[in-house]
PDB file of N, CA and C in Angstrom:
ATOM      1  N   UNK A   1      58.739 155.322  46.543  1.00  0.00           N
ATOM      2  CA  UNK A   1      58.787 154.801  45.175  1.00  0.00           C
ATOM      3  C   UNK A   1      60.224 154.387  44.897  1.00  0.00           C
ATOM      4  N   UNK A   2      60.570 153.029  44.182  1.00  0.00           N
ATOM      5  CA  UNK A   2      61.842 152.826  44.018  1.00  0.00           C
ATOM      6  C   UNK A   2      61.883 152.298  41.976  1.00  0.00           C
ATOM      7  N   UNK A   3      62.568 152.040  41.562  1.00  0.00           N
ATOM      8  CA  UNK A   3      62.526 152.016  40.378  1.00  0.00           C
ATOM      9  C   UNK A   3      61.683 150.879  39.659  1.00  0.00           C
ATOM     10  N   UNK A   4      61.540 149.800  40.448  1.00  0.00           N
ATOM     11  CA  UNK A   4      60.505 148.716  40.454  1.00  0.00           C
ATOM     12  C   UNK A   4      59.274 149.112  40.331  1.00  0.00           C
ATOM     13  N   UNK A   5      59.148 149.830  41.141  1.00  0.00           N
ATOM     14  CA  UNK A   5      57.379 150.419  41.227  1.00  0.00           C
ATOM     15  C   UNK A   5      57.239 151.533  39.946  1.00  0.00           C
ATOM     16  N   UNK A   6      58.221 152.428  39.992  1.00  0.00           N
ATOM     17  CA  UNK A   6      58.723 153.204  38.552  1.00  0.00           C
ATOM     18  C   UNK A   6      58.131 152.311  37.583  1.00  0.00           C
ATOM     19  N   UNK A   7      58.919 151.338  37.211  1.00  0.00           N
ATOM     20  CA  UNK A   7      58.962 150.886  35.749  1.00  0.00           C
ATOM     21  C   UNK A   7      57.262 149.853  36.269  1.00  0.00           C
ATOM     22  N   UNK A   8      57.030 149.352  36.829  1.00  0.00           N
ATOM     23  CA  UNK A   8      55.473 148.978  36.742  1.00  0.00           C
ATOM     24  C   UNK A   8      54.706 149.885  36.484  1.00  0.00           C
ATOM     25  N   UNK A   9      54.733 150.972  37.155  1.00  0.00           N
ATOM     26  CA  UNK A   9      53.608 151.662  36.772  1.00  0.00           C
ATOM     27  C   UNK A   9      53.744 152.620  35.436  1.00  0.00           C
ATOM     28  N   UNK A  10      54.985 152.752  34.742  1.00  0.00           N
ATOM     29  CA  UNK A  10      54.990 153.394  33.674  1.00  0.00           C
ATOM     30  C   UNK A  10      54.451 152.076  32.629  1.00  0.00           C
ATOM     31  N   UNK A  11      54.760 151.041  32.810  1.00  0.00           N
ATOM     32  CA  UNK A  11      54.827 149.433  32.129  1.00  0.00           C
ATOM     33  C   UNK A  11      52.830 149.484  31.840  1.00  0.00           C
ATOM     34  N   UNK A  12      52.287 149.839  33.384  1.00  0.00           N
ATOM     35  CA  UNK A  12      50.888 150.213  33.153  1.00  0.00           C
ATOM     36  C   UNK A  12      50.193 150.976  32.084  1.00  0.00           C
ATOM     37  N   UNK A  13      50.942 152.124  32.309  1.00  0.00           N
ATOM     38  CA  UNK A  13      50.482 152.914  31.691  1.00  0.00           C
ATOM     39  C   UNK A  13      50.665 153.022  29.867  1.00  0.00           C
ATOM     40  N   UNK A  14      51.711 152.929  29.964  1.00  0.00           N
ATOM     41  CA  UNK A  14      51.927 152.528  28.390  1.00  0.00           C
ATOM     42  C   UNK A  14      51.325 151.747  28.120  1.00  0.00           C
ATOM     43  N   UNK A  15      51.141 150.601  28.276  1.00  0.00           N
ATOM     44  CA  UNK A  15      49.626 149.863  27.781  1.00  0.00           C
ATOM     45  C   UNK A  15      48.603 150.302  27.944  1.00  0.00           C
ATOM     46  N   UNK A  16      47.563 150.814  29.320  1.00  0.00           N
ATOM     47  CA  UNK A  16      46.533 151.072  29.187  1.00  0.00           C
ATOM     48  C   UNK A  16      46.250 152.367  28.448  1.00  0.00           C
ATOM     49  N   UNK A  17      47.427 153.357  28.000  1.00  0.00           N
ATOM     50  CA  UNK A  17      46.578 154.708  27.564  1.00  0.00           C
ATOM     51  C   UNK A  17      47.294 154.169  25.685  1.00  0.00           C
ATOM     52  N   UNK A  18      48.332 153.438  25.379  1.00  0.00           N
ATOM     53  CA  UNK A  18      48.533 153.239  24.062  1.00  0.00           C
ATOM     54  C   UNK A  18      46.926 152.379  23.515  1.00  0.00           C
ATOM     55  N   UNK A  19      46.475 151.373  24.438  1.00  0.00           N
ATOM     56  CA  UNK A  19      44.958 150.715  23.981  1.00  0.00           C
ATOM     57  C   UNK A  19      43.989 151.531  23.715  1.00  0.00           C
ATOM     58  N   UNK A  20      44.210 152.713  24.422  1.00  0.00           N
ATOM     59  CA  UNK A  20      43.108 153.587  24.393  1.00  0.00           C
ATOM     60  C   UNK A  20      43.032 154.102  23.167  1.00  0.00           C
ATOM     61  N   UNK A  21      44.121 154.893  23.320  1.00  0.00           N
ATOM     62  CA  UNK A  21      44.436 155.568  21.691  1.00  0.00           C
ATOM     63  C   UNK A  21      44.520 154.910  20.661  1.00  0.00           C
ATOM     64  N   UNK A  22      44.503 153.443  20.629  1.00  0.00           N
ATOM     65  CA  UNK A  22      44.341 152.423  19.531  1.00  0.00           C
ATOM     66  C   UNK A  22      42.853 151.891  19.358  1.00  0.00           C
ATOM     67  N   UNK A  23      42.347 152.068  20.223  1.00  0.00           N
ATOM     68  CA  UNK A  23      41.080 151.186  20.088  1.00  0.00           C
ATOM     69  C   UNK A  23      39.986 152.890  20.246  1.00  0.00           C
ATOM     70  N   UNK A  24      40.322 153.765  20.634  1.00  0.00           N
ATOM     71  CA  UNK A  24      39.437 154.754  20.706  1.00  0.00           C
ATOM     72  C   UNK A  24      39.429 155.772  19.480  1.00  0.00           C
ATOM     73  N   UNK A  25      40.000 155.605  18.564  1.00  0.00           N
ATOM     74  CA  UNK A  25      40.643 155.906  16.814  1.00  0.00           C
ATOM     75  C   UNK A  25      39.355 155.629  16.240  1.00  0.00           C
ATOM     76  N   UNK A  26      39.010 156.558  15.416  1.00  0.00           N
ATOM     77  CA  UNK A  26      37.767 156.655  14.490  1.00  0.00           C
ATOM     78  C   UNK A  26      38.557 155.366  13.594  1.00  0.00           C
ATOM     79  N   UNK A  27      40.352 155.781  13.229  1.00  0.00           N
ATOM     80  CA  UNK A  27      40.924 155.439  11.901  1.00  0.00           C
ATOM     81  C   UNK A  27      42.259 154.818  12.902  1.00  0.00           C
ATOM     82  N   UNK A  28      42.096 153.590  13.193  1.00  0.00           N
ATOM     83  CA  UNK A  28      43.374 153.390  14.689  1.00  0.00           C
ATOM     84  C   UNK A  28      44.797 153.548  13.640  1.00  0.00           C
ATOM     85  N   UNK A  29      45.880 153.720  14.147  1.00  0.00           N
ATOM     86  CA  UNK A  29      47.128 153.277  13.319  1.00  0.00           C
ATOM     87  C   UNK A  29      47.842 152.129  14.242  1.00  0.00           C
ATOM     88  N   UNK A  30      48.828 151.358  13.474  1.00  0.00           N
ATOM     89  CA  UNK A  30      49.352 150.346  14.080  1.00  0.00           C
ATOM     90  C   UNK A  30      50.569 150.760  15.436  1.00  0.00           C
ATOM     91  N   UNK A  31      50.808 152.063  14.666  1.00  0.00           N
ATOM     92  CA  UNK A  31      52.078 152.345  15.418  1.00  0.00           C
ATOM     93  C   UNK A  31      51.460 153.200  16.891  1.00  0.00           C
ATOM     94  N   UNK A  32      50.583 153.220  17.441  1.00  0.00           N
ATOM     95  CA  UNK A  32      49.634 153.367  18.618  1.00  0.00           C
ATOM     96  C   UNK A  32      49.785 152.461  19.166  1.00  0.00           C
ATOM     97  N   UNK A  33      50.382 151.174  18.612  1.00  0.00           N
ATOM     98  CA  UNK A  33      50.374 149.673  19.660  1.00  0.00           C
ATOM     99  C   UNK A  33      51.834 149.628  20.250  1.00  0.00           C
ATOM    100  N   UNK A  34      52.486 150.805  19.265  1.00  0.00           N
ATOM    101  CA  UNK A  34      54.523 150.816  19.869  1.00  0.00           C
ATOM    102  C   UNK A  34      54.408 151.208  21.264  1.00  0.00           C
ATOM    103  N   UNK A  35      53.872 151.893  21.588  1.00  0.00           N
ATOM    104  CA  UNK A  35      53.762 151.759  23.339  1.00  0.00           C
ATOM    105  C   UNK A  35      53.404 151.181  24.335  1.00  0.00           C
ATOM    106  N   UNK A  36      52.039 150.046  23.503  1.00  0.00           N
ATOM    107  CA  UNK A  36      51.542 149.028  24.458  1.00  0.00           C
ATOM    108  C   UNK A  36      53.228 148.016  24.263  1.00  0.00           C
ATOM    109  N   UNK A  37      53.411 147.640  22.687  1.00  0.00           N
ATOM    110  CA  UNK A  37      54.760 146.697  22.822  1.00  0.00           C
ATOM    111  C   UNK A  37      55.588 147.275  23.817  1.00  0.00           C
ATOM    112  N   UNK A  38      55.899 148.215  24.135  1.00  0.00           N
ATOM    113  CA  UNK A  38      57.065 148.428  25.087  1.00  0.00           C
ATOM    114  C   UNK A  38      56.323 148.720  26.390  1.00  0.00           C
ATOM    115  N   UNK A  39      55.155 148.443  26.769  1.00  0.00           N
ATOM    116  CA  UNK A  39      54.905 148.268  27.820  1.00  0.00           C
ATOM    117  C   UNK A  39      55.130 146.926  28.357  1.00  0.00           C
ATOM    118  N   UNK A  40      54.553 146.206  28.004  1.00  0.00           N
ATOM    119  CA  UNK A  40      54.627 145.066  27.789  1.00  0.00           C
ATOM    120  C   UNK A  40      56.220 144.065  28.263  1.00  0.00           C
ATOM    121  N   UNK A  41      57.359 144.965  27.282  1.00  0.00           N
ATOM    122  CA  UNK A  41      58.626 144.228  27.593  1.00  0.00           C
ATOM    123  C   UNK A  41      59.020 145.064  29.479  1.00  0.00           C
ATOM    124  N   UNK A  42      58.510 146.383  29.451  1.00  0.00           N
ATOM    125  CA  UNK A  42      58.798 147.021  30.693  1.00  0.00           C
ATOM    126  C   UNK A  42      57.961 146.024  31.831  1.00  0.00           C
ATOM    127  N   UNK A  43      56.793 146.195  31.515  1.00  0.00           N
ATOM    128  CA  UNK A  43      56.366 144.813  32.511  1.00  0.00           C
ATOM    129  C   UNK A  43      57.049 143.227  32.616  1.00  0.00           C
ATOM    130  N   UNK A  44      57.207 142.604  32.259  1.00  0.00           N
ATOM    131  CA  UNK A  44      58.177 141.614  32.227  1.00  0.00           C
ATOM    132  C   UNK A  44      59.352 141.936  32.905  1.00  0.00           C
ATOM    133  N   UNK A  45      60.089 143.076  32.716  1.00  0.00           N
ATOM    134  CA  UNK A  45      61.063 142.972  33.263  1.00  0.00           C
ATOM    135  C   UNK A  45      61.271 143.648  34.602  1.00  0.00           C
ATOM    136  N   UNK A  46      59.936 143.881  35.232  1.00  0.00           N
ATOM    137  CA  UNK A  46      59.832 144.651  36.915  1.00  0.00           C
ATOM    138  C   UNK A  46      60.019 143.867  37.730  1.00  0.00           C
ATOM    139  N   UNK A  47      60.141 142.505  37.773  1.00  0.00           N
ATOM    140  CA  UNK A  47      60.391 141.394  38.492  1.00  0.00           C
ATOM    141  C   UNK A  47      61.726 141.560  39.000  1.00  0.00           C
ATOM    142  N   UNK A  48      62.679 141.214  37.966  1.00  0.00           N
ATOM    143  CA  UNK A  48      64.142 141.375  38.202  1.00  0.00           C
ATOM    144  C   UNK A  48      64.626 142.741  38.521  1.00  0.00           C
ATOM    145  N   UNK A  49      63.858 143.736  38.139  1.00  0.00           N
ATOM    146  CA  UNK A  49      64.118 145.359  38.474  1.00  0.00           C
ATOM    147  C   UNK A  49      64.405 144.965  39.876  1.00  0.00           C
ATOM    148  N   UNK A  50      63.001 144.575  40.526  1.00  0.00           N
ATOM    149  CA  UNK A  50      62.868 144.534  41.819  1.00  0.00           C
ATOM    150  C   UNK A  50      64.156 143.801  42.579  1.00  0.00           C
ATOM    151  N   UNK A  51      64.554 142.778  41.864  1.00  0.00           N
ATOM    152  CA  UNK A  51      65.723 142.177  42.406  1.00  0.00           C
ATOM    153  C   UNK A  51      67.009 142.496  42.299  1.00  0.00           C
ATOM    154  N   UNK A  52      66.823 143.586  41.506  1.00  0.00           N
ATOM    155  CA  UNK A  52      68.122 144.585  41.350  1.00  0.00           C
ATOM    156  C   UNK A  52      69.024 143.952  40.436  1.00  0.00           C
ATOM    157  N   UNK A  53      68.707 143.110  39.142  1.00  0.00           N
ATOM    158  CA  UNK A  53      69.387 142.476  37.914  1.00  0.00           C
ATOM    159  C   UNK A  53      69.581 143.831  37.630  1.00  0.00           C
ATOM    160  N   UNK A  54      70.918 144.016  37.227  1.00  0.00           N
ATOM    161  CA  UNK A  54      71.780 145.350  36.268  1.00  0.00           C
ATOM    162  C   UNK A  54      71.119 145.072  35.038  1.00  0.00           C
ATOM    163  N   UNK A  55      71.972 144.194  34.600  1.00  0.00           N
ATOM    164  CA  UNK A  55      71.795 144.168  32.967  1.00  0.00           C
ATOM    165  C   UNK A  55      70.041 144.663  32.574  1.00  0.00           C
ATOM    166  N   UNK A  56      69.519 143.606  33.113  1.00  0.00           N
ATOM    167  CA  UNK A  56      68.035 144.148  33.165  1.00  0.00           C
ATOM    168  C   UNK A  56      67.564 145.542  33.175  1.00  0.00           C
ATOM    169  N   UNK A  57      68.459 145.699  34.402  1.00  0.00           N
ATOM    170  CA  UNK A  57      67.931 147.139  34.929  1.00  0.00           C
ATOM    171  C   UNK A  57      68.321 148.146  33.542  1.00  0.00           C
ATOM    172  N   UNK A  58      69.520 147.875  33.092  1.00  0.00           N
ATOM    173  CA  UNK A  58      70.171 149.077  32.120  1.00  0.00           C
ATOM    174  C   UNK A  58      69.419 148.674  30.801  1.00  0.00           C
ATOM    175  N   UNK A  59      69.002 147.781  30.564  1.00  0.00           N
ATOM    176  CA  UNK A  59      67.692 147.623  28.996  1.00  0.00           C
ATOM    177  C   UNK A  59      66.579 148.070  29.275  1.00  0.00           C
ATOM    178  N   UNK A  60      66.102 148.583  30.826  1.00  0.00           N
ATOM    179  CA  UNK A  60      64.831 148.592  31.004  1.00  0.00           C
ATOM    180  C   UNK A  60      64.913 150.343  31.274  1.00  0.00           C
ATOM    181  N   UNK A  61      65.893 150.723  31.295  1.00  0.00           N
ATOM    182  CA  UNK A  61      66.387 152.527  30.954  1.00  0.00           C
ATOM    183  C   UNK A  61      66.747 152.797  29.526  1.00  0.00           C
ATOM    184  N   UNK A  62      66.994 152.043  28.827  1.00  0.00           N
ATOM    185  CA  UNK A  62      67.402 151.955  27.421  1.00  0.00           C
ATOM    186  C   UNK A  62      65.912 152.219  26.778  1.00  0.00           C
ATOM    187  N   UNK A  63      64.615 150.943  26.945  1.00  0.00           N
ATOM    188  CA  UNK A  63      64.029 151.063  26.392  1.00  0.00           C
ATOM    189  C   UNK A  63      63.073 152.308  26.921  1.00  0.00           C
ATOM    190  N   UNK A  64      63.005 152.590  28.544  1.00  0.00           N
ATOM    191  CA  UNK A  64      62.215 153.867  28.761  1.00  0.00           C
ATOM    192  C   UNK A  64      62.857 155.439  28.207  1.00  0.00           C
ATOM    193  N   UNK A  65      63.945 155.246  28.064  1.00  0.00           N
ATOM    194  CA  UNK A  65      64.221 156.790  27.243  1.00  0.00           C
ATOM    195  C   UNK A  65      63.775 156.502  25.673  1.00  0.00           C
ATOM    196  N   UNK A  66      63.931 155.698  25.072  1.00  0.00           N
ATOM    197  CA  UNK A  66      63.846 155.633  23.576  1.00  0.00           C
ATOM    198  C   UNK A  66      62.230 155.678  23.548  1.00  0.00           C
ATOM    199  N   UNK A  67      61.315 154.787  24.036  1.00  0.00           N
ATOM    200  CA  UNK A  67      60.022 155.434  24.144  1.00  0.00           C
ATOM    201  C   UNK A  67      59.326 156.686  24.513  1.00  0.00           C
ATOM    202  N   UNK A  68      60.057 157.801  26.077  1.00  0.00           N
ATOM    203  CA  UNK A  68      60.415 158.823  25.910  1.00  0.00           C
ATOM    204  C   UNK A  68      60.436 159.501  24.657  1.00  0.00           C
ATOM    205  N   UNK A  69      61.415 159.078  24.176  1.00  0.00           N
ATOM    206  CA  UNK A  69      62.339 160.203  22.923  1.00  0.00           C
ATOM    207  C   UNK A  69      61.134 160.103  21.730  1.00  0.00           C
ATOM    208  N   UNK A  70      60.505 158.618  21.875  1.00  0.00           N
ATOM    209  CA  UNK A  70      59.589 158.613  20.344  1.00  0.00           C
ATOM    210  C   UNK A  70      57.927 159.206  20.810  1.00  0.00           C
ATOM    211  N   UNK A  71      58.491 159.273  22.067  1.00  0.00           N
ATOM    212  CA  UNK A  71      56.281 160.106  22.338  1.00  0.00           C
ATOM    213  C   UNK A  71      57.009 161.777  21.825  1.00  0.00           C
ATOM    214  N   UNK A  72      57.272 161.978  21.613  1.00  0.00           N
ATOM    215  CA  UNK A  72      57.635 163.535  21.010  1.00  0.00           C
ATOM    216  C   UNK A  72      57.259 164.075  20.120  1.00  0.00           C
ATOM    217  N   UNK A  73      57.242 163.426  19.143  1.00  0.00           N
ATOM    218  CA  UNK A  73      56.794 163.502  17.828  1.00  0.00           C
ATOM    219  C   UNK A  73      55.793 163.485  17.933  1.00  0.00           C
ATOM    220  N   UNK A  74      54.680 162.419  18.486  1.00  0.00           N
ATOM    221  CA  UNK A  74      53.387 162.143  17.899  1.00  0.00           C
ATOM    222  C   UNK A  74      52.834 163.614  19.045  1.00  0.00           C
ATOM    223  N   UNK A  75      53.218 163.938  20.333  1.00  0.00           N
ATOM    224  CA  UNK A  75      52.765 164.906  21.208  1.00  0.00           C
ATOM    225  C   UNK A  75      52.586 166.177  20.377  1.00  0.00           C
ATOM    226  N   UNK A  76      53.756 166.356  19.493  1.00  0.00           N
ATOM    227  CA  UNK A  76      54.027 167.966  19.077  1.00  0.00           C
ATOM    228  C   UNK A  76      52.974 167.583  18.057  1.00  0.00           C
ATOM    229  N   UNK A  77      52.935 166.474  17.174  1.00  0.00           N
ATOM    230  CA  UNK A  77      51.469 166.647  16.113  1.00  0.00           C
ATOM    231  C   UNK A  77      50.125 166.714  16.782  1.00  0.00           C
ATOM    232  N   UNK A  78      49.722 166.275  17.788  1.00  0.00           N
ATOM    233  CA  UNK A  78      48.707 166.202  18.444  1.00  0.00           C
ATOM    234  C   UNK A  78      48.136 167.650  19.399  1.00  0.00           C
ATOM    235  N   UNK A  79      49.596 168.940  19.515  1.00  0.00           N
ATOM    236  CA  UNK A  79      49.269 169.942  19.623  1.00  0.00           C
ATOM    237  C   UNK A  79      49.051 170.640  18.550  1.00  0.00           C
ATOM    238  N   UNK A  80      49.618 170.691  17.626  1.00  0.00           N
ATOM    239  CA  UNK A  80      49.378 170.836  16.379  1.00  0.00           C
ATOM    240  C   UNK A  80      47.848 170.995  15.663  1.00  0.00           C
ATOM    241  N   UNK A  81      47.348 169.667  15.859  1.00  0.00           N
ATOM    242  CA  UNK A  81      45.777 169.393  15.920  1.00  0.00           C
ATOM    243  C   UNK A  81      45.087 169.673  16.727  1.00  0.00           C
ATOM    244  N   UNK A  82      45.638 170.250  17.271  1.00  0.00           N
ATOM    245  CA  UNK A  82      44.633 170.669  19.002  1.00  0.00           C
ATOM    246  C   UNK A  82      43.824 169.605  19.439  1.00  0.00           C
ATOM    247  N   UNK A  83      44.330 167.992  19.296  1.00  0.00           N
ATOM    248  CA  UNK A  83      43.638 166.922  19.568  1.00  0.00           C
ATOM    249  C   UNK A  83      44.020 166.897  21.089  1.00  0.00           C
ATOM    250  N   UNK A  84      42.985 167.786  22.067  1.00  0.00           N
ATOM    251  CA  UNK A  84      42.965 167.498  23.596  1.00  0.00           C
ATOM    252  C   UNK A  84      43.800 166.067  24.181  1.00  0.00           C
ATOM    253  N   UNK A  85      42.673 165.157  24.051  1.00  0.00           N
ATOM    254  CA  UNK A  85      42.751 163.884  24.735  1.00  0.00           C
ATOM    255  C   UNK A  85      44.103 163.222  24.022  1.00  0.00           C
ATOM    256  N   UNK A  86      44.396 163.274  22.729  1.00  0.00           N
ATOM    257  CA  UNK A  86      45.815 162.364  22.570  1.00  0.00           C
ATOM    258  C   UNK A  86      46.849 163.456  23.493  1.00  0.00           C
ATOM    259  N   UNK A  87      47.079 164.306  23.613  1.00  0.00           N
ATOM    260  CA  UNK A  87      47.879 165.611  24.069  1.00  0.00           C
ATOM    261  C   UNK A  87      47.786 164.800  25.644  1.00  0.00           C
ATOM    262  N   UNK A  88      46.720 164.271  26.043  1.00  0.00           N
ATOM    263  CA  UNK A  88      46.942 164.127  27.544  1.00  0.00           C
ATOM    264  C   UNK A  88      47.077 162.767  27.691  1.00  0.00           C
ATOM    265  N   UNK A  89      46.871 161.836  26.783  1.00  0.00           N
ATOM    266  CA  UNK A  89      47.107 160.437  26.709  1.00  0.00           C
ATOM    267  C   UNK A  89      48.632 160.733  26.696  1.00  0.00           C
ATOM    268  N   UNK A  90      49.639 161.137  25.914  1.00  0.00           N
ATOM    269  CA  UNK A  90      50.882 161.132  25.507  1.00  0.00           C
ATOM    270  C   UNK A  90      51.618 161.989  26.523  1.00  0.00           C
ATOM    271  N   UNK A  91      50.943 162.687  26.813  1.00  0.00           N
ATOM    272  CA  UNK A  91      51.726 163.749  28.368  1.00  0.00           C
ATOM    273  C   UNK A  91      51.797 162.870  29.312  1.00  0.00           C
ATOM    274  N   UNK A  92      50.563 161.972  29.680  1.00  0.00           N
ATOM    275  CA  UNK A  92      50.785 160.900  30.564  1.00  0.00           C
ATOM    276  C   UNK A  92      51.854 159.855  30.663  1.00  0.00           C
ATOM    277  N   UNK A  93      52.005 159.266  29.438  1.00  0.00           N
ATOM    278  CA  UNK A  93      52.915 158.448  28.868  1.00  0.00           C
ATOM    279  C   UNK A  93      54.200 158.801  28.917  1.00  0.00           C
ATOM    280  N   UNK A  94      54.371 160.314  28.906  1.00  0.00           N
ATOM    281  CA  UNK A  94      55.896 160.999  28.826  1.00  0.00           C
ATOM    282  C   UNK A  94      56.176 160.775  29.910  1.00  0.00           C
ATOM    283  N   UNK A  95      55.645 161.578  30.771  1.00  0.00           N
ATOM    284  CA  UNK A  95      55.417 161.857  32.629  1.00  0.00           C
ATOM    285  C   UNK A  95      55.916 160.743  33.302  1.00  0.00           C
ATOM    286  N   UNK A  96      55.049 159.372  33.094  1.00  0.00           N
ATOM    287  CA  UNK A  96      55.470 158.336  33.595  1.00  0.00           C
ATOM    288  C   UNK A  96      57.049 157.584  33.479  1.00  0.00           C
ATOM    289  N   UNK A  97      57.256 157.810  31.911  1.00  0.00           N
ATOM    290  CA  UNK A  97      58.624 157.252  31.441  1.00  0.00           C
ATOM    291  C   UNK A  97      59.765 158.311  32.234  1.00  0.00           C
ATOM    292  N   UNK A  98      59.406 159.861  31.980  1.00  0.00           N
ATOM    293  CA  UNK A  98      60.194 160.614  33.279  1.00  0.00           C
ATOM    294  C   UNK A  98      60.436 159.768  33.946  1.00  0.00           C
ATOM    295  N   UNK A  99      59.582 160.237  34.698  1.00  0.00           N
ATOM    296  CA  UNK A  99      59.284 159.833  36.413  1.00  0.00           C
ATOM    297  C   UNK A  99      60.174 157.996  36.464  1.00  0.00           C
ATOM    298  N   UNK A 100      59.541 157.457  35.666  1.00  0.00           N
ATOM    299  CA  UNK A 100      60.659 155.941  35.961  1.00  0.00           C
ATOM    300  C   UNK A 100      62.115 156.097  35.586  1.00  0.00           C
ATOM    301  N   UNK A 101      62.674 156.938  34.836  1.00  0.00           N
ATOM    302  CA  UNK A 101      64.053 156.964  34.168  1.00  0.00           C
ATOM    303  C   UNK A 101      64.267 157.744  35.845  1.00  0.00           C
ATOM    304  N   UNK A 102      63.867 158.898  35.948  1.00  0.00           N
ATOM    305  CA  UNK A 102      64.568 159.611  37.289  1.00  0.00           C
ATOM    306  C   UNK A 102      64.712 158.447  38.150  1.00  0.00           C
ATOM    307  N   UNK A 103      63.694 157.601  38.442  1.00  0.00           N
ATOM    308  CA  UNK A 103      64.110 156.401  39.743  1.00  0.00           C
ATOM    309  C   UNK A 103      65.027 155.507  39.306  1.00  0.00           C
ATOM    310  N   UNK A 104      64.880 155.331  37.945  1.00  0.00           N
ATOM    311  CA  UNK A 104      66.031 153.727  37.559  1.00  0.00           C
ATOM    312  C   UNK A 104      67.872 155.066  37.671  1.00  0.00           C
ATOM    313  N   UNK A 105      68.006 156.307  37.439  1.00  0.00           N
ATOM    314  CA  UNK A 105      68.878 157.206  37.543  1.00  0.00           C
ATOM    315  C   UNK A 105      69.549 157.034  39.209  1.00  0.00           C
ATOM    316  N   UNK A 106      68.607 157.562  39.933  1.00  0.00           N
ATOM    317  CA  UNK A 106      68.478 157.608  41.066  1.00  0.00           C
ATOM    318  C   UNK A 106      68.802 156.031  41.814  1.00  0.00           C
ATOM    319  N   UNK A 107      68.768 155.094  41.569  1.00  0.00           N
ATOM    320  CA  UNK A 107      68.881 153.735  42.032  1.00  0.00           C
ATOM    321  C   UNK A 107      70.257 153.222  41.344  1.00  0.00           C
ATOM    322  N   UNK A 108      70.517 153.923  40.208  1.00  0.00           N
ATOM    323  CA  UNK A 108      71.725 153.841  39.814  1.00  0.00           C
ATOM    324  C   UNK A 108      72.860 154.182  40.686  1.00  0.00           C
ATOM    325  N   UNK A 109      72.688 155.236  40.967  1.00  0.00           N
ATOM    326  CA  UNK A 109      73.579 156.452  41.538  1.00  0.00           C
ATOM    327  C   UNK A 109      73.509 155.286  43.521  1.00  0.00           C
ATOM    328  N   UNK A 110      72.501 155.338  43.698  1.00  0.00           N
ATOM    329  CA  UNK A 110      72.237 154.968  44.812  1.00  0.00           C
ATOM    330  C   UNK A 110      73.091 153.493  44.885  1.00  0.00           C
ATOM    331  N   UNK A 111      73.069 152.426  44.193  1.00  0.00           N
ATOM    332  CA  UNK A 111      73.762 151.387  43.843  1.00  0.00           C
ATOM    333  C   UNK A 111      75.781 151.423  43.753  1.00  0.00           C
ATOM    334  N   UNK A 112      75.887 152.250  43.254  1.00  0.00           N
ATOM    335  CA  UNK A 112      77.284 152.931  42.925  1.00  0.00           C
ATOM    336  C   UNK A 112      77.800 153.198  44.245  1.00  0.00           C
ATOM    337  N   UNK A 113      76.801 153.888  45.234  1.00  0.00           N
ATOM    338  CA  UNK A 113      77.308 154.705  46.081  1.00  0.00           C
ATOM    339  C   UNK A 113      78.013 153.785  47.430  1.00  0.00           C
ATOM    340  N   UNK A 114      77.018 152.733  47.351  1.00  0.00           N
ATOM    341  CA  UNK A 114      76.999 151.414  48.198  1.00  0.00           C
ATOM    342  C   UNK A 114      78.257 150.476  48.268  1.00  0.00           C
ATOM    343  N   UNK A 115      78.502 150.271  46.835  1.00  0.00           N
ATOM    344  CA  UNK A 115      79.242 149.487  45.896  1.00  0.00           C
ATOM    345  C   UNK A 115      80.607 150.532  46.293  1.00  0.00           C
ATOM    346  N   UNK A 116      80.951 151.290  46.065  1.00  0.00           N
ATOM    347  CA  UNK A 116      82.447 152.242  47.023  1.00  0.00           C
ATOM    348  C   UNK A 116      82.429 152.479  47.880  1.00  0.00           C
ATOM    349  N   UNK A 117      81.159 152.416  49.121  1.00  0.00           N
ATOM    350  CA  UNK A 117      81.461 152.095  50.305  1.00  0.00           C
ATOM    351  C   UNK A 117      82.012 150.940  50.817  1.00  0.00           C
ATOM    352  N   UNK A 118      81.574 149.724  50.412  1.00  0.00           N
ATOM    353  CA  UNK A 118      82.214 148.518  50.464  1.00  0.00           C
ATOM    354  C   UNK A 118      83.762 148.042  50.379  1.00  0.00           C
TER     355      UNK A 118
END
């Protein structure tokens, strides 16, 4: 796995489980679609991930921690409610944005390391 494949498949997922939770809503809210939107810009920008664009790369860690940071809130209300399935829709969603920040971290570090060998 390298940070390309990272940010696609978190880019996936934030859309397919934010649709869910938007369209599977007795009562949907709008702000259920803030994760498909930032899936969305994360997909778009796995192309150039892949090609190792910085700038890219460092907006596309910008926007996976701040989505990170905002599934928090709705997770801790959703234990709260003992609403199972959002609890595992949003654990998913966390997990993934992890899991891609550790590789875009990791590719960082890995990039740097290259770059002072030279």
């Amino acid at each position: 796995m390298n940070a390309g494949n990272a940010n696609l498949l978190n880019s996936v997922v934030l859309v397919g489980m934010g649709l869910w939770g938007y369209l599977g809503s007795a009562t949907p809210s709008k702000t259920a679609l803030i994760p498909v939107a930032f899936g969305v810009l994360l997909f778009v920008m796995t192309n150039f991930i892949h090609n190792h664009h910085k700038i890219v790369s460092h907006i596309a860690v910008v926007l996976t921690a701040l989505i990170l940071i905002a599934l928090v809130k709705p997770f801790s209300s959703a234990m709260g409610k003992s609403d199972t399935m959002a609890m595992v829709r949003l654990g998913i969603m966390m997990l993934t944005s992890a899991v891609a920040l550790f590789y875009f971290i990791k590719s960082f570090r890995e990039a740097r390391k290259s770059s002072a060998a030279k």
